[in-house]
Protein backbone atom coordinates (compact mmCIF):
# COMPACT_ATOMS: atom_id res chain seq x y z
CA UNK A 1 -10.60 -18.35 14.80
CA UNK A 2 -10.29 -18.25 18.77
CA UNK A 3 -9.25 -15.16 19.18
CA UNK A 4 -9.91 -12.70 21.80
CA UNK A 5 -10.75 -9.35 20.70
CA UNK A 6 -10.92 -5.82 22.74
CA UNK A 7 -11.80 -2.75 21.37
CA UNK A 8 -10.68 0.68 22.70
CA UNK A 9 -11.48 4.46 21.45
CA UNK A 10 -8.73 5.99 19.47
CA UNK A 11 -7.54 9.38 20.40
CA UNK A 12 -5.39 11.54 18.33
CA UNK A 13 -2.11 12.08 20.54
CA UNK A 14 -1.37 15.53 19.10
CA UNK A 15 -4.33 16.74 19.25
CA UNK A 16 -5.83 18.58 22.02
CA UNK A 17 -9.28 16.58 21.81
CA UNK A 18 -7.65 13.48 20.65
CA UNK A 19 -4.95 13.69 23.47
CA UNK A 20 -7.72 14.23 26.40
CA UNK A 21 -9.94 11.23 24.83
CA UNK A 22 -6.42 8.91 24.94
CA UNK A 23 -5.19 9.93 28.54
CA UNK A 24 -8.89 8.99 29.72
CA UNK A 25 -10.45 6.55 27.84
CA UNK A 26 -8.00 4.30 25.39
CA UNK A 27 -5.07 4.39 27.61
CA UNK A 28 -7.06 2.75 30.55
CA UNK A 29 -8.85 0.20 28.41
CA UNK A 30 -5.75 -0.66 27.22
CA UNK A 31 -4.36 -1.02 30.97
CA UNK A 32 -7.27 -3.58 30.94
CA UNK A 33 -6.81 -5.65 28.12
CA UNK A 34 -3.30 -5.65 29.43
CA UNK A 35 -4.37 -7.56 32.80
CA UNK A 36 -6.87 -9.38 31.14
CA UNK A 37 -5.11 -10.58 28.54
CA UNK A 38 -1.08 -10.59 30.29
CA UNK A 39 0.42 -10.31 26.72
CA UNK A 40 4.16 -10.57 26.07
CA UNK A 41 4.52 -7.65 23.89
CA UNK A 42 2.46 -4.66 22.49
CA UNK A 43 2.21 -4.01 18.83
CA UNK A 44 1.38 -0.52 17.87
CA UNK A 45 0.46 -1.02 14.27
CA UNK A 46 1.86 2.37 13.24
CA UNK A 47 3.80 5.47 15.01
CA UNK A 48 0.74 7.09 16.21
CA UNK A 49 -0.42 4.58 18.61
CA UNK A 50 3.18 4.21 20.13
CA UNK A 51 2.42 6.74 22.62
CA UNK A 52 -0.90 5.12 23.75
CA UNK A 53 1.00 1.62 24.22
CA UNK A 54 3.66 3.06 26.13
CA UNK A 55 1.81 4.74 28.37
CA UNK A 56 -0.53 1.78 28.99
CA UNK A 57 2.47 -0.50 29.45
CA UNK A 58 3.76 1.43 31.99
CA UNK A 59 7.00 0.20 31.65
CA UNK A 60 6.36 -3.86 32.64
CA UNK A 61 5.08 -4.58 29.03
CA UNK A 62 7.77 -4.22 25.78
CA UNK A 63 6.34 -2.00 23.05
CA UNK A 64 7.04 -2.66 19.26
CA UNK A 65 6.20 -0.02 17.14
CA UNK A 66 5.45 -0.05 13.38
CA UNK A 67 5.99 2.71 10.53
CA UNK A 68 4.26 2.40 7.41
CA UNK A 69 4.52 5.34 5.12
CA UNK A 70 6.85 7.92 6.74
CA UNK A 71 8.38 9.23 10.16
CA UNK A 72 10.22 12.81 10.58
CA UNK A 73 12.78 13.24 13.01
CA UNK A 74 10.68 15.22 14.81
CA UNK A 75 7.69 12.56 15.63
CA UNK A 76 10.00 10.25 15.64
CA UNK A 77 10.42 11.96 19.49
CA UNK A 78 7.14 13.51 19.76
CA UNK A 79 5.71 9.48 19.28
CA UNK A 80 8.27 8.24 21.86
CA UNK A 81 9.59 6.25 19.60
CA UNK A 82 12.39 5.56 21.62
CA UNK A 83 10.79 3.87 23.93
CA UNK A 84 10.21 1.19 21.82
CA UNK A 85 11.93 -2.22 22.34
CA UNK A 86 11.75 -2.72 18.95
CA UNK A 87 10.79 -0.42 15.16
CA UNK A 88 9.57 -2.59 12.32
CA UNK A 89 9.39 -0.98 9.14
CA UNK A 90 7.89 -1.88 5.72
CA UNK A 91 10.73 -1.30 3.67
CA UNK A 92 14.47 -0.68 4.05
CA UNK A 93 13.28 2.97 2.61
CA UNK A 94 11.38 3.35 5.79
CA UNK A 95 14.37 2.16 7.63
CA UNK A 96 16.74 4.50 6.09
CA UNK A 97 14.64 7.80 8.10
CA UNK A 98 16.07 6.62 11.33
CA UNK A 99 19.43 7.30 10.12
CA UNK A 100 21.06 9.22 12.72
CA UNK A 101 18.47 8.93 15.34
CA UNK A 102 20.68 6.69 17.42
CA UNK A 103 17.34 3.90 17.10
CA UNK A 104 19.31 2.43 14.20
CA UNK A 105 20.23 -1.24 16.23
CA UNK A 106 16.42 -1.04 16.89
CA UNK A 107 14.92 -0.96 13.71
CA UNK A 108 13.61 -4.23 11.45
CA UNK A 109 12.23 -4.54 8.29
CA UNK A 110 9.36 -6.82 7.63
CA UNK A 111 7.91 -6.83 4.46
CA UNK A 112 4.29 -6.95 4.23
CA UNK A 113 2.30 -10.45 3.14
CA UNK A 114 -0.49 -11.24 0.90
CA UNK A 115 -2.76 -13.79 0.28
CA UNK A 116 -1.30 -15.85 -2.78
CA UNK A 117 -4.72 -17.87 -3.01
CA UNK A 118 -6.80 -15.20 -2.21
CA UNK A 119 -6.03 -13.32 -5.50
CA UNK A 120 -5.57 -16.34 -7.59
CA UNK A 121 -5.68 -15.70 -11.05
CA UNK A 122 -8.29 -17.80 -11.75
CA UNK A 123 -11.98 -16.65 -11.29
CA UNK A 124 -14.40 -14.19 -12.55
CA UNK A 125 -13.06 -10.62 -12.99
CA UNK A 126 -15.27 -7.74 -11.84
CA UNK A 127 -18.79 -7.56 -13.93
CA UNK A 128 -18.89 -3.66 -14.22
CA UNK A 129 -15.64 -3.91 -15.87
CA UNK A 130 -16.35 -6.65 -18.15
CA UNK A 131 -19.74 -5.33 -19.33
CA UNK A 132 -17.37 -2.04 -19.83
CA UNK A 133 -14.86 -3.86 -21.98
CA UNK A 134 -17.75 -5.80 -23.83
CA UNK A 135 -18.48 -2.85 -25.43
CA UNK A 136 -15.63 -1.92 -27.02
CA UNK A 137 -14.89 -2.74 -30.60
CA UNK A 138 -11.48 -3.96 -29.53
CA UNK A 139 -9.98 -5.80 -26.22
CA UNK A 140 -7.68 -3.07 -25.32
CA UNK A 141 -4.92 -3.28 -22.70
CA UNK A 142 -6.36 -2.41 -19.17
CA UNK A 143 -4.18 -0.38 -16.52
CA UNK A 144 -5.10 -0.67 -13.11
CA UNK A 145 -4.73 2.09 -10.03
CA UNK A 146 -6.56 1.28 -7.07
CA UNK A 147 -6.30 3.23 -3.81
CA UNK A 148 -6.80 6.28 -2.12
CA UNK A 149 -7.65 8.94 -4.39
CA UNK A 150 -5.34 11.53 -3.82
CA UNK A 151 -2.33 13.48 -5.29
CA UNK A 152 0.01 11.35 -3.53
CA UNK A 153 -1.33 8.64 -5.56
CA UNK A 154 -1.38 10.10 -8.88
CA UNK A 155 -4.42 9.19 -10.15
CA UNK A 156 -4.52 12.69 -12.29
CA UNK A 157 -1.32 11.35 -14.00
CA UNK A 158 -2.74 8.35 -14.71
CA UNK A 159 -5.29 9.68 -16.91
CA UNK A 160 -2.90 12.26 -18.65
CA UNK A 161 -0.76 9.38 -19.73
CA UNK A 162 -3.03 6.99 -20.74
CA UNK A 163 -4.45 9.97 -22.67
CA UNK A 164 -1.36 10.94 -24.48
CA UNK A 165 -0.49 7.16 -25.12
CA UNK A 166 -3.76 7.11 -26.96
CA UNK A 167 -3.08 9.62 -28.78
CA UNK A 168 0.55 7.73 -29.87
CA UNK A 169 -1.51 5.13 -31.32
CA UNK A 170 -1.65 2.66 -28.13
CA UNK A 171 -5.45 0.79 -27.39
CA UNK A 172 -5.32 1.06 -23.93
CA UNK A 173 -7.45 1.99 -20.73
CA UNK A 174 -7.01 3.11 -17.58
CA UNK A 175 -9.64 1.48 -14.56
CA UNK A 176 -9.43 3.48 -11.40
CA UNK A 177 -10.93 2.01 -7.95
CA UNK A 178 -10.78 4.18 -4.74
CA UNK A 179 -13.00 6.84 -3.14
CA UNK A 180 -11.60 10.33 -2.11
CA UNK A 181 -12.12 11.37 1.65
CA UNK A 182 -11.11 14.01 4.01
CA UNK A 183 -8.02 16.33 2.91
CA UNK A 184 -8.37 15.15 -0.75
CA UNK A 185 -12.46 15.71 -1.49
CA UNK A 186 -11.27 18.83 -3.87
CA UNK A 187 -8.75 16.48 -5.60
CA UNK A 188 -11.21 13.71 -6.31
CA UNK A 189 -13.49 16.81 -7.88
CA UNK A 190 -10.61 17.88 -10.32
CA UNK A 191 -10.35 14.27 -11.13
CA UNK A 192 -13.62 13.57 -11.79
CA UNK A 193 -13.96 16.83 -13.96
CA UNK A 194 -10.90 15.63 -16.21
CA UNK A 195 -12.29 12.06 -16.20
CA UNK A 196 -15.90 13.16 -17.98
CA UNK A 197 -13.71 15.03 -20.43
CA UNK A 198 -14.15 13.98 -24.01
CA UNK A 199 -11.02 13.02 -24.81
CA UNK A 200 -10.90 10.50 -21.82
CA UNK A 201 -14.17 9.75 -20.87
CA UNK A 202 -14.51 6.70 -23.07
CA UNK A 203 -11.61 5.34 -22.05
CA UNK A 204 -11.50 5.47 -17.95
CA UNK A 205 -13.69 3.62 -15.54
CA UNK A 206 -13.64 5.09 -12.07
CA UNK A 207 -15.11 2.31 -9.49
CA UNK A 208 -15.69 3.55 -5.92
CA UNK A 209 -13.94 1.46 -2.97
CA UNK A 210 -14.51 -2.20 -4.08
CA UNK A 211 -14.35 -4.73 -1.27
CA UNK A 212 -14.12 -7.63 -3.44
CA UNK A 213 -10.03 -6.81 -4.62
CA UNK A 214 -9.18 -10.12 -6.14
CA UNK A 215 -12.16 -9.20 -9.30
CA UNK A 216 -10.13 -6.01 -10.08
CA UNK A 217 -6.81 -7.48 -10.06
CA UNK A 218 -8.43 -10.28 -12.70
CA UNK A 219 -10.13 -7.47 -14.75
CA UNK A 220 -6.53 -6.27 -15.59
CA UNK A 221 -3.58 -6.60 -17.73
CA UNK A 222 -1.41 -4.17 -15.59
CA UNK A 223 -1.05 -2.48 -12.36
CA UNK A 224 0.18 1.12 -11.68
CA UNK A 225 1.86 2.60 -8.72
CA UNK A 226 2.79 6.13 -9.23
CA UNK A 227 2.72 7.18 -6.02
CA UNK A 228 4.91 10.41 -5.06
CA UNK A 229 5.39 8.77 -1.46
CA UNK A 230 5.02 5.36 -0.44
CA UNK A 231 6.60 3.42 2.40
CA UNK A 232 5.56 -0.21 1.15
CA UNK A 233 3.04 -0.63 -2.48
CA UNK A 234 1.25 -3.14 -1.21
CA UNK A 235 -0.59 -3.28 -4.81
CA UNK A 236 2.51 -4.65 -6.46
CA UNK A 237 2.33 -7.84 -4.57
CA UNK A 238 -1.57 -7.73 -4.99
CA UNK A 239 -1.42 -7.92 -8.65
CA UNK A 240 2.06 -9.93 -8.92
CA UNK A 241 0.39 -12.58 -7.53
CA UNK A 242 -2.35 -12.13 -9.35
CA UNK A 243 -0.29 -12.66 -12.39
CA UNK A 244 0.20 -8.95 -12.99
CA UNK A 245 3.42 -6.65 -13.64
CA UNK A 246 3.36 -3.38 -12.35
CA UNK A 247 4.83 0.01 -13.48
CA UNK A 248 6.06 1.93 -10.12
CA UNK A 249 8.02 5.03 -9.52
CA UNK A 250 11.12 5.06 -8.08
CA UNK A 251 10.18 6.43 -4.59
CA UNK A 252 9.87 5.07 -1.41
CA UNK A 253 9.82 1.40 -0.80
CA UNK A 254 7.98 1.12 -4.88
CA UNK A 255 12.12 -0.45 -6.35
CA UNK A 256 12.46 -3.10 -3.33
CA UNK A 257 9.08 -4.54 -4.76
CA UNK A 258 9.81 -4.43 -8.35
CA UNK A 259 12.96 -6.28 -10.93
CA UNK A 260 12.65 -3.73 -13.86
CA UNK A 261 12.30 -5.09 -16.55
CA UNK A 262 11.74 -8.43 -15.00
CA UNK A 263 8.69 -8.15 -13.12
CA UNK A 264 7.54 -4.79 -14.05
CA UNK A 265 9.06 -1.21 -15.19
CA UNK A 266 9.96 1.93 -12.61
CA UNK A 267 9.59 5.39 -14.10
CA UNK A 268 10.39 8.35 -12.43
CA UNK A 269 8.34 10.32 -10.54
CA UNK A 270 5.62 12.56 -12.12
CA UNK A 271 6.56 12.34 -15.68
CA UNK A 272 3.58 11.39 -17.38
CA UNK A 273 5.74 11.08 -20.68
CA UNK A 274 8.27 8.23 -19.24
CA UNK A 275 4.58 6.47 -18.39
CA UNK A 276 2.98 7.04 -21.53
CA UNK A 277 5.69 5.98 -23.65
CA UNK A 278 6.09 2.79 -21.58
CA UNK A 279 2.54 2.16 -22.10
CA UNK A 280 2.97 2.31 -25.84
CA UNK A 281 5.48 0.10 -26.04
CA UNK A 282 3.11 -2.42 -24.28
CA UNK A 283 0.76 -2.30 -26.17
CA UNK A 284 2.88 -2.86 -29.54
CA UNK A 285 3.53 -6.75 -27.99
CA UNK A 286 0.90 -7.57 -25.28
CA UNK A 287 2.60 -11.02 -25.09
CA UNK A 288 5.44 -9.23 -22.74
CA UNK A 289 2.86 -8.74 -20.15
CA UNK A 290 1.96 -12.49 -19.78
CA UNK A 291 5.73 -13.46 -19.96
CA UNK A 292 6.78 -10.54 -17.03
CA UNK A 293 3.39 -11.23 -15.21
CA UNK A 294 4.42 -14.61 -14.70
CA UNK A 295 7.70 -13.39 -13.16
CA UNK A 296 5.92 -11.44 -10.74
CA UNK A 297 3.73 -14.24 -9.26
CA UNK A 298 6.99 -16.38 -9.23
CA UNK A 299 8.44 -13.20 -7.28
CA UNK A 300 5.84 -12.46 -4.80
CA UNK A 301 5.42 -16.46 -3.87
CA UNK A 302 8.66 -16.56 -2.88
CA UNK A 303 9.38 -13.28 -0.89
CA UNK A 304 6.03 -11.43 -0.07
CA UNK A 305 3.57 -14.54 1.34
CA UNK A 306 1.70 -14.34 4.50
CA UNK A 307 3.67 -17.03 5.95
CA UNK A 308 6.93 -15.23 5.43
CA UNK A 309 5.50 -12.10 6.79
CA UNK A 310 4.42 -13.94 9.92
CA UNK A 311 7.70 -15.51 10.47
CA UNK A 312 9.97 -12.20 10.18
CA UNK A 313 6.82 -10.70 12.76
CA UNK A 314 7.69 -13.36 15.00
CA UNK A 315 11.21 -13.18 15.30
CA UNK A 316 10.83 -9.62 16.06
CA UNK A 317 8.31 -10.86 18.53
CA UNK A 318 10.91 -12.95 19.83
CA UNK A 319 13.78 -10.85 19.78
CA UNK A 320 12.01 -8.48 22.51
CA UNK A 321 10.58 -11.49 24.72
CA UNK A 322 13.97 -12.86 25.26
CA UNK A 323 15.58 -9.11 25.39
CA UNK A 324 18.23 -10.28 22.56
């Protein structure tokens, strides 16, 4: 594409080791990308680079910083936050933590994008899956969950309720795609324990980290975000405009992505019942999913596309170039 690319080591700020591998190796390759490349503005793509950036800048280059999941009011000053020109935040729930921090004229929300055509519904879904399916003595409805496995994602809840909507009657499965890794290793073992038990074991498929996302979001009938903390749920948009509703919980920046009952369902967080019965009813009249699936490509076409993404990026952009 033409562009130029520099990469520097990335040092944890709060970290003794991190801090001492930031002050003398990032921060001055960042000085020289700076005077090699004379940018306008520096993007730190989340809070933990801000103090990196600043420090590079040195005061004759504006810093943007970005916030993704979650900010306390204390990093919000141990990240020197306020030093940025400008805060862009996923979601107006991300937004709303900088209440009272006096950064509130600072802060602007910019939703992420996706790539409409890139997860097309059209194409082959994923063979594992299919060869799965093809087994089965009836095409059952197929929840997806794909992430980061870890108890902030639910996946554990996931198979409970899928389990206990089985047992209600309702022909449906649950597909999980995701690896576990540092912090949540003992997690993934629980869940793979409760995944090989018999009452499940038939009726989950756990993929490891798939590259290839637009084959899972075609191997589905629905998408689940059950996340006890998320600043965006960038999987809603990934399956809406693959044609896919999503059930989300009602945390975070999950209800700014989802109509209920238009383009997906919001449950509350943790209960496993509220999920299972909603999975249930689905399954009594599949033809509900196509009808609110094709709501939520309508949806994310016209708010969550790459081109709107880059546009609201830019004005921000622009906002700190010309100091309005």
């Amino acid at each position: 594409m033409g562009v130029s690319v520099g990469v520097a080591p990335m040092g944890a700020w709060r970290k003794p080791a991190g801090w001492l591998k930031a002050r003398f190796q990032q921060i001055p390759a960042i000085r020289r990308f700076i005077r090699d490349f004379r940018p306008d503005v520096i993007h730190a793509n989340e809070f933990h680079i801000v103090p990196q950036g600043v420090a590079a800048a040195s005061g004759c280059v504006p810093v943007c910083g970005q916030v993704r999941l979650g900010i306390t009011k204390r990093q919000i000053r141990n990240y020197r936050m306020r030093d940025c020109a400008r805060i862009v935040t996923v979601s107006e729930a991300v937004r709303g933590l900088f209440d009272g921090s006096g950064l509130e004229a600072q802060v602007r929300v910019v939703y992420n994008g996706v790539n409409i055509e890139g997860i097309s519904p059209e194409g082959d879904a994923h063979p594992e899956v299919a060869a799965w399916l093809a087994e089965r003595d009836t095409r059952p409805i197929v929840a997806g969950l794909f992430g980061l496995v870890s108890d902030r994602k639910n996946q554990m809840l996931a198979v409970e309720s899928v389990a206990e909507a089985r047992s209600r009657g309702a022909d449906v499965v649950l597909l999980l795609a995701g690896d576990a890794f540092k912090g949540s290793t003992e997690y993934g073992e629980q869940l793979s324990r409760r995944v090989a038990q018999e009452d499940v074991r038939d009726h989950v498929l756990w993929l490891p980290f798939q590259k290839d996302a637009a084959a899972l979001y075609r191997s589905i009938d629905l998408n689940l975000l059950i996340s006890s903390e998320e600043g965006f749920g960038r999987t809603i948009i990934e399956a809406g405009a693959a044609g896919h509703p999503s059930i989300g919980t009602r945390t975070g920046g999950i209800p700014e992505l989802i109509v209920p009952n238009e383009t997906g369902w919001l449950i509350d967080n943790g209960s496993s019942d509220e999920l299972a019965t909603c999975l249930a009813k689905l399954c009594e009249d599949k033809s509900v999913l196509e009808a609110i699936g094709e709501r939520a490509r309508q949806h994310v076409t016209e708010r969550f596309t790459i081109e709107a993404h880059v546009q609201k990026m830019m004005e921000v952009w622009r906002e700190v170039v010309t100091n309005k």
